[in-house]
N, C-alpha and C. Protein backbone atom coordinates (compact mmCIF):
# COMPACT_ATOMS: atom_id res chain seq x y z
N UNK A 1 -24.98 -44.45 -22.43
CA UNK A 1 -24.58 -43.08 -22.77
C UNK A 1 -25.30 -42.08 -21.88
N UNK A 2 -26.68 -42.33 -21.40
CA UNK A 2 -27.19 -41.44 -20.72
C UNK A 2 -26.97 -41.60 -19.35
N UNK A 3 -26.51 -42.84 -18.74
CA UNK A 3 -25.69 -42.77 -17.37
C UNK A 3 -24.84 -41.75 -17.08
N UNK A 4 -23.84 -41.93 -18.21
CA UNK A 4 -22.57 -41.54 -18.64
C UNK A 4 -22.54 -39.94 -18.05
N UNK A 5 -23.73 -39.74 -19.13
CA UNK A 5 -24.10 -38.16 -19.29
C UNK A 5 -24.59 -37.56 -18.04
N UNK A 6 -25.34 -37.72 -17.35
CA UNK A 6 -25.97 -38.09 -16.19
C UNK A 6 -24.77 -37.79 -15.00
N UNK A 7 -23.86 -38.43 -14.96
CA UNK A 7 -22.51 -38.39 -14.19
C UNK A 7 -21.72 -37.75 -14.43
N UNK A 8 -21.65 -37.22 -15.22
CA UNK A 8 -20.76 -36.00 -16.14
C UNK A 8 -21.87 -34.87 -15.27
N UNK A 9 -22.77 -34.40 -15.64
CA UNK A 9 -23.38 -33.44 -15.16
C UNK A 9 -23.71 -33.28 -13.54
N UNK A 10 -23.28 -34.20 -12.94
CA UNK A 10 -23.68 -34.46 -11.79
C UNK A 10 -22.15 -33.83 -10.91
N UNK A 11 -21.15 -34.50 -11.90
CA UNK A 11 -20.01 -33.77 -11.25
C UNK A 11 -19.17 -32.72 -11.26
N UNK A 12 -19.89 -32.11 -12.98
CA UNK A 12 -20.03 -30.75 -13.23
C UNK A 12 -20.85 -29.72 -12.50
N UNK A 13 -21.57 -30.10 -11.82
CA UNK A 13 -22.58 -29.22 -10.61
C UNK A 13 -21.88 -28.92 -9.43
N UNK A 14 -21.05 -30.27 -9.04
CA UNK A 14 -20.44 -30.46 -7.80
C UNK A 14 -19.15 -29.29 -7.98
N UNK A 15 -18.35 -29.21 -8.84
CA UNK A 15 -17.32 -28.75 -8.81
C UNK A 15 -17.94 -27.35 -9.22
N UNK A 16 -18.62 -26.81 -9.91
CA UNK A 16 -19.58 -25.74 -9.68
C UNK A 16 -20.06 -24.57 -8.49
N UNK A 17 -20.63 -26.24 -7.74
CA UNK A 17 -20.94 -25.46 -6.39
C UNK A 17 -19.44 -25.29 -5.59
N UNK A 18 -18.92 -25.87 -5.39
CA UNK A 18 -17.90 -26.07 -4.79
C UNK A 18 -16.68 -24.73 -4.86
N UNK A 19 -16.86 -24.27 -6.47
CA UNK A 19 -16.12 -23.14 -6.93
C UNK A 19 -17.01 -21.93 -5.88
N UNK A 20 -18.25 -21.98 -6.71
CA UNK A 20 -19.02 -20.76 -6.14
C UNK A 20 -18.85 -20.55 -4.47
N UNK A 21 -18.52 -22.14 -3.83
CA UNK A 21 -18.17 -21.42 -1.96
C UNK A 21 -16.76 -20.65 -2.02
N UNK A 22 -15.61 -21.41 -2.32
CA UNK A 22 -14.60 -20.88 -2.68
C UNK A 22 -14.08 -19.53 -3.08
N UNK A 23 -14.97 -18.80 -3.75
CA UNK A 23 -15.41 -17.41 -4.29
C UNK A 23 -15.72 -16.53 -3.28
N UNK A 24 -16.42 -17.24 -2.71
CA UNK A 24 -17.03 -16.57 -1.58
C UNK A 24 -16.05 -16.34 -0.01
N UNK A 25 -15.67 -17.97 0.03
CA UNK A 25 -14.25 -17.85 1.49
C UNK A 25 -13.65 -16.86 0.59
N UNK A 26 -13.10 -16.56 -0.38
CA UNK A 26 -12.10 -15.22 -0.91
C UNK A 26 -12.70 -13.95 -0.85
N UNK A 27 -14.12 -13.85 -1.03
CA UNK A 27 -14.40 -12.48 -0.64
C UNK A 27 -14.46 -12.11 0.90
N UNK A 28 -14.65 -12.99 1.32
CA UNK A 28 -14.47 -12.50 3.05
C UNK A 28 -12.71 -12.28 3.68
N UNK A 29 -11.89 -12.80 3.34
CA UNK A 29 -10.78 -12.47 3.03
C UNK A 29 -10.19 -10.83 3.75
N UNK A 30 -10.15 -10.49 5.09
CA UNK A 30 -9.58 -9.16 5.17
C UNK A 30 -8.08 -9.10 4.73
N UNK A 31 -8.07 -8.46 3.43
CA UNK A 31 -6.73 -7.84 2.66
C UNK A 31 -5.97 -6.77 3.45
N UNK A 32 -6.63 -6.27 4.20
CA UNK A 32 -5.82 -4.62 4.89
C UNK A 32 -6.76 -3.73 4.50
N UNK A 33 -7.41 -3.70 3.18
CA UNK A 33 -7.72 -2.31 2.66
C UNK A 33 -9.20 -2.15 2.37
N UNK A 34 -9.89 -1.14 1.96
CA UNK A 34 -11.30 -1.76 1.59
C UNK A 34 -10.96 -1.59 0.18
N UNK A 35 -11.64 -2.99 -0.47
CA UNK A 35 -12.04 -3.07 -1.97
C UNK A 35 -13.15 -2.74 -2.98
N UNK A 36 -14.19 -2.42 -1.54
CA UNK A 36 -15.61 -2.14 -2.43
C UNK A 36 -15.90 -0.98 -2.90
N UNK A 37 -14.65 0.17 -2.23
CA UNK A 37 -15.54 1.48 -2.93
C UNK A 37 -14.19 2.39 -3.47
N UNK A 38 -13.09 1.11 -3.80
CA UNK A 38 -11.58 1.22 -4.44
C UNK A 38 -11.53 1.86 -5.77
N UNK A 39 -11.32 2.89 -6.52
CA UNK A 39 -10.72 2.90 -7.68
C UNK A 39 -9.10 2.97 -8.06
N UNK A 40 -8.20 1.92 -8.86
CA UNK A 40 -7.20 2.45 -8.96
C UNK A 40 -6.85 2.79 -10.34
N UNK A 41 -6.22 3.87 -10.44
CA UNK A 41 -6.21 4.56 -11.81
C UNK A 41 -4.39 4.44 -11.99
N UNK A 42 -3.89 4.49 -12.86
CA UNK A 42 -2.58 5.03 -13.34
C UNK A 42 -2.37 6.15 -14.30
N UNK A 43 -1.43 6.96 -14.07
CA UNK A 43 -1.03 7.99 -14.82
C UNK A 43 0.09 7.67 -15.66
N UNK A 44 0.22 7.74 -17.10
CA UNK A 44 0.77 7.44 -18.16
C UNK A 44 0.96 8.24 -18.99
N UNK A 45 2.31 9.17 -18.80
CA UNK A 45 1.94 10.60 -20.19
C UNK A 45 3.88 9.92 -20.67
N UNK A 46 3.71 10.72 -21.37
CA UNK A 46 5.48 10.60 -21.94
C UNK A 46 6.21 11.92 -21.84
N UNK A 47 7.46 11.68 -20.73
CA UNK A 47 7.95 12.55 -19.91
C UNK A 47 8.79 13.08 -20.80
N UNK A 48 9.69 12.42 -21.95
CA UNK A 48 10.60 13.48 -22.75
C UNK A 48 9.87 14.09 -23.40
N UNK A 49 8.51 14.10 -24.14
CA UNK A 49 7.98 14.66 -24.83
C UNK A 49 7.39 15.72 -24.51
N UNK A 50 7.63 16.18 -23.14
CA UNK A 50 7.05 17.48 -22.21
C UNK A 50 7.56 18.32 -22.62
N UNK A 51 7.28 19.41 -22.94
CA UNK A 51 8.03 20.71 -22.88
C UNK A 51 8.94 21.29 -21.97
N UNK A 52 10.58 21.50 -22.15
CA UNK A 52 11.16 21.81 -21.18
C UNK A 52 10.69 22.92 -20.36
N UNK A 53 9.75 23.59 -20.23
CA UNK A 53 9.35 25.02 -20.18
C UNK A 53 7.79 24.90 -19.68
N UNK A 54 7.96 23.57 -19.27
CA UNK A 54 6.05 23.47 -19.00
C UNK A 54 6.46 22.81 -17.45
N UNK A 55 5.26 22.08 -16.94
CA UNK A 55 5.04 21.77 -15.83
C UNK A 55 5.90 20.43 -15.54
N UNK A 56 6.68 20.28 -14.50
CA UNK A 56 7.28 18.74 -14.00
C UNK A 56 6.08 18.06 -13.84
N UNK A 57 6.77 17.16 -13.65
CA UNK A 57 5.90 15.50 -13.54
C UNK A 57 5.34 15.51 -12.26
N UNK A 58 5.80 16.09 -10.92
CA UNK A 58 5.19 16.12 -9.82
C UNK A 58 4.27 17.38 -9.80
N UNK A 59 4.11 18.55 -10.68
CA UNK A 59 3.41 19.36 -10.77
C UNK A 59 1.88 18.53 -11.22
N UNK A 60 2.07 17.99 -12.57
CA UNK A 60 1.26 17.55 -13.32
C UNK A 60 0.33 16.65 -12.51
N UNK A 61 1.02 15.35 -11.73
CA UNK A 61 0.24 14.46 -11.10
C UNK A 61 -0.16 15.63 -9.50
N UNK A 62 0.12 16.27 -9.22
CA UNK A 62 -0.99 16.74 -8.15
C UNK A 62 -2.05 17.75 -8.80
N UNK A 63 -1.69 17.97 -10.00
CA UNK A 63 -2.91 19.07 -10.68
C UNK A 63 -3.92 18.02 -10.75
N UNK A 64 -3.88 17.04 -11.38
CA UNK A 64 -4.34 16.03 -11.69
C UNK A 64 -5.22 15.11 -10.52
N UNK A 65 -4.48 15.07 -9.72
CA UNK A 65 -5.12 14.60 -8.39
C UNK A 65 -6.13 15.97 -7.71
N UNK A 66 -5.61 17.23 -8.41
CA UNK A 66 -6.82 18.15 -7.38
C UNK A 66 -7.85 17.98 -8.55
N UNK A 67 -7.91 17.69 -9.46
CA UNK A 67 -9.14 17.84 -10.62
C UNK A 67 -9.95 16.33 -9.83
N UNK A 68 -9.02 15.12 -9.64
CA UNK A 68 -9.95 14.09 -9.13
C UNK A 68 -10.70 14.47 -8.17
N UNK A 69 -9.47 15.06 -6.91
CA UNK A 69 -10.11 15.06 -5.63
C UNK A 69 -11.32 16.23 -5.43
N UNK A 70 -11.64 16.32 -6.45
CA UNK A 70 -13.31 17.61 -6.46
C UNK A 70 -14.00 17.10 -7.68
N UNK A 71 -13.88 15.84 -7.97
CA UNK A 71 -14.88 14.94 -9.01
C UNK A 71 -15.68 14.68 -7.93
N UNK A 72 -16.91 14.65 -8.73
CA UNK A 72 -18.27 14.14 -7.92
C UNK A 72 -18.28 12.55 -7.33
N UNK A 73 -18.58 12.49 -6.36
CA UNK A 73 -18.91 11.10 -6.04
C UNK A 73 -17.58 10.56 -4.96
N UNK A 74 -16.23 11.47 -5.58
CA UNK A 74 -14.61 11.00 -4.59
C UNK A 74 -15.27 11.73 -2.99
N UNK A 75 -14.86 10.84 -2.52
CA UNK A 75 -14.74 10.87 -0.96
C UNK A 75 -13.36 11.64 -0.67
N UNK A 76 -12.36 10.12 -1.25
CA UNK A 76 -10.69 10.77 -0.88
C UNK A 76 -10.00 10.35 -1.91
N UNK A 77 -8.81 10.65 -1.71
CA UNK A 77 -8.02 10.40 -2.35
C UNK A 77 -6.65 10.50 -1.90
N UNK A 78 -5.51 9.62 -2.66
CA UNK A 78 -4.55 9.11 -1.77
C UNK A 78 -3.45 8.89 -3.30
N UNK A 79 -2.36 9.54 -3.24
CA UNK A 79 -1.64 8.81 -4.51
C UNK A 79 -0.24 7.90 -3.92
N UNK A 80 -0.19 6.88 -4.80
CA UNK A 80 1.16 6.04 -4.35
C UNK A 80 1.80 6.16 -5.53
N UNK A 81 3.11 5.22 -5.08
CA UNK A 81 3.96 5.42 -6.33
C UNK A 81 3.72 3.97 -6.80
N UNK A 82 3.20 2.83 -6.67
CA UNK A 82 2.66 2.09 -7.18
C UNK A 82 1.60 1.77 -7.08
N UNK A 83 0.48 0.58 -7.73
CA UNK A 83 -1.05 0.61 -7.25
C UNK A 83 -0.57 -0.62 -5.72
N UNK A 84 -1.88 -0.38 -5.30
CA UNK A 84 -2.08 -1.31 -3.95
C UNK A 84 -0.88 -2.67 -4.09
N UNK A 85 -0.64 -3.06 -3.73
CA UNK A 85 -0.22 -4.41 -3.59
C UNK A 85 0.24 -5.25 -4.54
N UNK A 86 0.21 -4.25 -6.27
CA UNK A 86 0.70 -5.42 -6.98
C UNK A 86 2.38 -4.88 -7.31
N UNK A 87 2.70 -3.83 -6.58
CA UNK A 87 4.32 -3.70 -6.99
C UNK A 87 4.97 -2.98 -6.14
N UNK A 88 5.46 -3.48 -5.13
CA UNK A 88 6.10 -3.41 -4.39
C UNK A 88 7.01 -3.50 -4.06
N UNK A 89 8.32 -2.81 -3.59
CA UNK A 89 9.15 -2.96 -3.87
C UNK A 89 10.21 -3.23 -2.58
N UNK A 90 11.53 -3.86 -2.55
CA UNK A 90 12.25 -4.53 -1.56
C UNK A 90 13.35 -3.16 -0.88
N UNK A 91 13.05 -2.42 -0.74
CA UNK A 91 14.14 -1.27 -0.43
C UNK A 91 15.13 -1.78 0.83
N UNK A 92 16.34 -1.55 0.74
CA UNK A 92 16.86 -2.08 1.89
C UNK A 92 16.69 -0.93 3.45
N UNK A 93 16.42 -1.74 4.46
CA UNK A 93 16.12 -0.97 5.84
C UNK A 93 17.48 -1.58 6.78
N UNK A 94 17.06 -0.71 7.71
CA UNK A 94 18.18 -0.40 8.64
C UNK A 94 17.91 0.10 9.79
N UNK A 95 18.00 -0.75 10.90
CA UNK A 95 17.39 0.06 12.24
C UNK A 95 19.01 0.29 13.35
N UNK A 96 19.20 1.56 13.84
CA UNK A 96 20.41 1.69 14.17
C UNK A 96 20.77 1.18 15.65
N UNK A 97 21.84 0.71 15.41
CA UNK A 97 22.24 -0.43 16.26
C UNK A 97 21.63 -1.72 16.33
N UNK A 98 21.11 -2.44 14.81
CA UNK A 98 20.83 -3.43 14.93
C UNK A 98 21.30 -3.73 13.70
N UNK A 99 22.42 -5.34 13.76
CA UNK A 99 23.24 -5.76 12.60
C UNK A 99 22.25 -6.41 11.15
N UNK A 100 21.55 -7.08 11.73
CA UNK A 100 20.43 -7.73 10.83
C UNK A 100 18.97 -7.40 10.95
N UNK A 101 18.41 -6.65 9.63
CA UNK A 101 16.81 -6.50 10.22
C UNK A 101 16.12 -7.82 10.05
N UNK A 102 15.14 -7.67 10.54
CA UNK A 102 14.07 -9.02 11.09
C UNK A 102 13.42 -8.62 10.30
N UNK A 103 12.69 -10.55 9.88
CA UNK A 103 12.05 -10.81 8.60
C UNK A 103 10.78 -10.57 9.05
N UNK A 104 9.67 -10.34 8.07
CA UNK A 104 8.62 -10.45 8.52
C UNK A 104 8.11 -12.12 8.12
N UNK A 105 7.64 -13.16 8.40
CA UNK A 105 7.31 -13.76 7.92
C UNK A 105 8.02 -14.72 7.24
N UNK A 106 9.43 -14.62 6.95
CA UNK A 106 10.91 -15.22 5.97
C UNK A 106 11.00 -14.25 5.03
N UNK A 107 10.07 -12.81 5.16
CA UNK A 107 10.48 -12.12 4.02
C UNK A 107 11.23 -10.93 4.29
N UNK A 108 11.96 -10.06 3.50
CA UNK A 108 12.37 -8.97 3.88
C UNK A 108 11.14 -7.98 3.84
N UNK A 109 11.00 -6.67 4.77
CA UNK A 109 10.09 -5.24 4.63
C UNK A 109 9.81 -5.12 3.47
N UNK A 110 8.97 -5.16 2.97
CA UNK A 110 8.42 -4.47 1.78
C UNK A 110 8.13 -2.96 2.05
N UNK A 111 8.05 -1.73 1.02
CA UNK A 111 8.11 -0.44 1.14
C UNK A 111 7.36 -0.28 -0.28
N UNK A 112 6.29 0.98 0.01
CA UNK A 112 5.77 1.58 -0.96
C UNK A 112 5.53 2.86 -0.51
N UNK A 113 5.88 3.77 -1.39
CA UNK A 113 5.70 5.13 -1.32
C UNK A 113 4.35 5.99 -1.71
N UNK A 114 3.97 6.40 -0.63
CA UNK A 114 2.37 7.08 -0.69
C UNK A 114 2.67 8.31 -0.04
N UNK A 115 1.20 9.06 -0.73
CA UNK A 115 1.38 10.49 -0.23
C UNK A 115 0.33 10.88 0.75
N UNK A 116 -0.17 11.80 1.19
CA UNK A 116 -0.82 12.40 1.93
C UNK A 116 -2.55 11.53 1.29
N UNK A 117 -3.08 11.25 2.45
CA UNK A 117 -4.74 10.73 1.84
C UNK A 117 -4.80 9.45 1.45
N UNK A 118 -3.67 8.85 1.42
CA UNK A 118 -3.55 7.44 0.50
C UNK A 118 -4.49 6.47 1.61
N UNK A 119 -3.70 6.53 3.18
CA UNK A 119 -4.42 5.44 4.34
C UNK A 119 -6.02 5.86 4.08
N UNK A 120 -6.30 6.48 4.31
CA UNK A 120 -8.19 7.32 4.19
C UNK A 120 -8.81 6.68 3.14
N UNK A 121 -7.98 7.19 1.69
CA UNK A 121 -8.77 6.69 0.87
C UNK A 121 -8.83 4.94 0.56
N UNK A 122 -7.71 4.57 0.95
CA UNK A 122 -7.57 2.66 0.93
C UNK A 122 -8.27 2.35 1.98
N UNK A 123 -8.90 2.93 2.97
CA UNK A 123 -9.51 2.43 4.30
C UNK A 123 -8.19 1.58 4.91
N UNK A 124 -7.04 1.91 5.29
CA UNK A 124 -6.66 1.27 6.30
C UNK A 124 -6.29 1.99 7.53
N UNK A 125 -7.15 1.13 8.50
CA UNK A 125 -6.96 1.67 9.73
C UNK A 125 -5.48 2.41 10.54
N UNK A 126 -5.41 3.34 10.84
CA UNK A 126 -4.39 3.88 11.70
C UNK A 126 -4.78 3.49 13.69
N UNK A 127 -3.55 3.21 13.70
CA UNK A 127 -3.76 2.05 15.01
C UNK A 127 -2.65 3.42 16.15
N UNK A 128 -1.82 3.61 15.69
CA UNK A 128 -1.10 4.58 16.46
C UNK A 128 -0.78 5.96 15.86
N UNK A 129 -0.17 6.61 16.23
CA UNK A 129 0.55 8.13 15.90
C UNK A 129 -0.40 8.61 14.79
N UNK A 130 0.02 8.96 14.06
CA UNK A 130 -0.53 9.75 12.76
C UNK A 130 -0.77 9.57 11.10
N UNK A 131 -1.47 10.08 10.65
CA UNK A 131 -1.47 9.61 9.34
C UNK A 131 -0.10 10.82 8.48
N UNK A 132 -0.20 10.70 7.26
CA UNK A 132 0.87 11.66 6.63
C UNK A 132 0.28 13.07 6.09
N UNK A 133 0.80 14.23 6.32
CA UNK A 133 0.04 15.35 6.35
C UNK A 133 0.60 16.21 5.06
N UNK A 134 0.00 17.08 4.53
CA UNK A 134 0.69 18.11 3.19
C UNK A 134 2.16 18.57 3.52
N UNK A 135 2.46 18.72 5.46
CA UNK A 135 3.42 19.56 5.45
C UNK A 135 5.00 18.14 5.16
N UNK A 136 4.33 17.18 5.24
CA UNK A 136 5.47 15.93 5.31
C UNK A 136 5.55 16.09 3.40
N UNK A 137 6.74 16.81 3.08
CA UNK A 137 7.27 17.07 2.23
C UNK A 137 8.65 16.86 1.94
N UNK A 138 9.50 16.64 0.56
CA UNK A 138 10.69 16.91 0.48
C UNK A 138 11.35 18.17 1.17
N UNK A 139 12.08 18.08 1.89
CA UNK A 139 12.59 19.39 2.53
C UNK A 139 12.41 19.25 3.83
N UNK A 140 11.40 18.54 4.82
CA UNK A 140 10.74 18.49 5.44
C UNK A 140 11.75 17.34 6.62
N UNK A 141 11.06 16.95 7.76
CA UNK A 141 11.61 16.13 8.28
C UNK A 141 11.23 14.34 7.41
N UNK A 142 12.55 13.36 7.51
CA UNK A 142 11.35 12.37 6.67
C UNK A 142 11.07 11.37 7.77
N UNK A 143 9.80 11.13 7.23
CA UNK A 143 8.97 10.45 8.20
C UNK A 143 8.50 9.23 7.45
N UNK A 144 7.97 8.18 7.88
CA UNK A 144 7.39 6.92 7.49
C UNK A 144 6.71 6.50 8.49
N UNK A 145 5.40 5.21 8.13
CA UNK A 145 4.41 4.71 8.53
C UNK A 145 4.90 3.62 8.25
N UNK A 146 4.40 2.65 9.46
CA UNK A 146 4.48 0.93 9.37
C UNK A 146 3.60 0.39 9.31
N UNK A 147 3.50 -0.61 9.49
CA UNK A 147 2.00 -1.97 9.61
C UNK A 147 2.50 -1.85 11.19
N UNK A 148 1.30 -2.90 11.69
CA UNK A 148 1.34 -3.22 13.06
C UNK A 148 2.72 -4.74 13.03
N UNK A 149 2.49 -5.16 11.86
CA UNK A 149 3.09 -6.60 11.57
C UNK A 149 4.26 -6.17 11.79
N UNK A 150 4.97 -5.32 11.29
CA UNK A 150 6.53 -4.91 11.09
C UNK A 150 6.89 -3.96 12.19
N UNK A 151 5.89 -3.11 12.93
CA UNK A 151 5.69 -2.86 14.44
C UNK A 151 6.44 -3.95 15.49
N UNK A 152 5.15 -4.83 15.72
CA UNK A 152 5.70 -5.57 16.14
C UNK A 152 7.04 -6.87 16.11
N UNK A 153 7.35 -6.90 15.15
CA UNK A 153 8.55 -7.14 14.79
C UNK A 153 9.82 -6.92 14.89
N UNK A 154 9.93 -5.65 14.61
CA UNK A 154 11.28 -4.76 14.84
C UNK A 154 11.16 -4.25 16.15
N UNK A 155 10.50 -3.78 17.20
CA UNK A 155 10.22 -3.12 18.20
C UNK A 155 9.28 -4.34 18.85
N UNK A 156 9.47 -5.37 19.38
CA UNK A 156 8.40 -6.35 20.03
C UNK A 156 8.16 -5.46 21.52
N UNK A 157 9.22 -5.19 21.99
CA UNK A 157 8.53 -4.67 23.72
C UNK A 157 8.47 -2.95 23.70
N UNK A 158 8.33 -2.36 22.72
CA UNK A 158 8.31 -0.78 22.27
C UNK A 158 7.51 -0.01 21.51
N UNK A 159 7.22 1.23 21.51
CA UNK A 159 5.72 1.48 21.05
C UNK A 159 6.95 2.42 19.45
N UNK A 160 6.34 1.98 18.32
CA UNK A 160 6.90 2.00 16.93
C UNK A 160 7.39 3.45 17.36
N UNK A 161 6.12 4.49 17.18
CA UNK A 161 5.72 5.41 16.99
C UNK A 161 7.05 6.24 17.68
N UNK A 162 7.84 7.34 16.77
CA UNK A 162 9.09 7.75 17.46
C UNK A 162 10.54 7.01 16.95
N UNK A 163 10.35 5.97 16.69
CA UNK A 163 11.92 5.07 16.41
C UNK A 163 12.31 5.28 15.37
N UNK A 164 13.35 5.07 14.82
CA UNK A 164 14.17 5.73 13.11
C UNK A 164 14.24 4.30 12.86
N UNK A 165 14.44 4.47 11.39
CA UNK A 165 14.39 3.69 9.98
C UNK A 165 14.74 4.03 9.22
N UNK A 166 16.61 3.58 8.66
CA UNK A 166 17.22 3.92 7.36
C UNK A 166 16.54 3.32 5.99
N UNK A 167 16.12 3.48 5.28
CA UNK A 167 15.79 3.46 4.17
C UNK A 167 16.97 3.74 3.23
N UNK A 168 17.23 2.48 2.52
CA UNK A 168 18.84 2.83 1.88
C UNK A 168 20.41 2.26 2.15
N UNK A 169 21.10 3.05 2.46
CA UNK A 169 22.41 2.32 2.56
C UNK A 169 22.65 2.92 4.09
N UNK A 170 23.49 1.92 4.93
CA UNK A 170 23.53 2.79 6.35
C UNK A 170 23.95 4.05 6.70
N UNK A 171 24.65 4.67 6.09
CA UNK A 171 24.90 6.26 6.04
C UNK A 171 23.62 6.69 5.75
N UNK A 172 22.69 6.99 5.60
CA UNK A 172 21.37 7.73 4.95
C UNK A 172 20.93 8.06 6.35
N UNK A 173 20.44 9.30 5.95
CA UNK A 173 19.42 9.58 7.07
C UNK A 173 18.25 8.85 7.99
N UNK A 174 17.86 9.30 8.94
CA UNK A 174 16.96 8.23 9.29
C UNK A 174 15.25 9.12 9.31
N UNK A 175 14.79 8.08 9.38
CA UNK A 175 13.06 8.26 8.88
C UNK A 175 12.44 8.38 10.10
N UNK A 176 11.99 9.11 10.91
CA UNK A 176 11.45 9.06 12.31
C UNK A 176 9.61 8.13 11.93
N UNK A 177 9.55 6.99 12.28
CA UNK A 177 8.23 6.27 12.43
C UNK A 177 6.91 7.68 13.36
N UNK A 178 6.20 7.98 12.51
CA UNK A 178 5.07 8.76 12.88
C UNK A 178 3.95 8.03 12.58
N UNK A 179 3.29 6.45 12.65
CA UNK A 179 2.13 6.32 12.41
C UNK A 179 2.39 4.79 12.19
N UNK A 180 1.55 4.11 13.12
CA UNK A 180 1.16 2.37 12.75
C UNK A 180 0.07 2.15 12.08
N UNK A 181 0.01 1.64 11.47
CA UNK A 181 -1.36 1.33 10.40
C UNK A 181 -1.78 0.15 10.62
N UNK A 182 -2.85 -0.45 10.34
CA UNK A 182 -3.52 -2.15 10.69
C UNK A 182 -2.61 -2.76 9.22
């Protein structure tokens, strides 16, 4: 019994240690973004229950974001329309004069919608053109940011920065690319 026991604990250590390296190859792991000095928050109010006569929903979340962005301790701040990486969504793209867009990987573009501050405050590097500014607004010209991955992809012998991107159905306007991101 005390062999037994003995070997039991011996290979309970092993798989132990073994976890604890494992833990570790995952924290070294470059994701795109920085994680160590990340908060992600969600905003959750109930929109019929607003007063017709009070503030919209896009009023509310930038009041809200200027009360964060002058909390003690925020560096930056950045709002998306989902958190980092866990919801993302498949929007269909369209590059003009090209019949089929290119996969990244076997997958289709993924697209998430962020506002002004979002690259800064996620730490991801901007590699070309520009980041997104207050004046890139509805009304405005529309503009979008890529990865370098989907850069190089859609544009292999061409610099992103400048090229259009339907977002949508092929009649839609096009998105002038202002900014490659890592």
């Amino acid at each position: 019994l005390m062999v037994a026991q003995a070997a039991l604990a011996v290979v309970l250590l092993c798989g132990a240690g073994l976890f604890v390296r494992s833990l570790q190859a995952v924290k070294g792991i470059d994701v795109g973004y920085d994680t160590n000095r990340m908060i992600v928050a969600h905003a959750n109010y109930d929109v019929d229950g607003a007063p017709p006569d009070g503030p919209s929903h896009a009023q509310r979340i930038t009041s809200a974001a200027e009360v964060l962005r002058h909390a003690p301790g925020v560096e930056a701040l950045g709002l998306a329309g989902t958190p980092t990486m866990q919801s993302i969504s498949f929007e269909t793209l369209h590059l003009p004069g090209v019949d089929s867009i290119p996969t990244l990987d076997g997958m289709p573009p993924l697209t998430m919608f962020v506002g002004p501050g979002f690259f800064q405050a996620s730490g991801i590097g901007l590699r070309a053109g520009r980041r997104f500014s207050d004046d890139d607004r509805q009304g405005s010209e529309p503009v979008v940011i890529v990865s370098e991955s989907m850069a190089r992809t859609f544009w292999p012998h061409d610099a992103a920065v400048g090229k259009c991107i339907i977002v949508g159905k092929p009649g839609d306007s096009c998105r002038r690319v202002v900014g490659v991101v890592s």
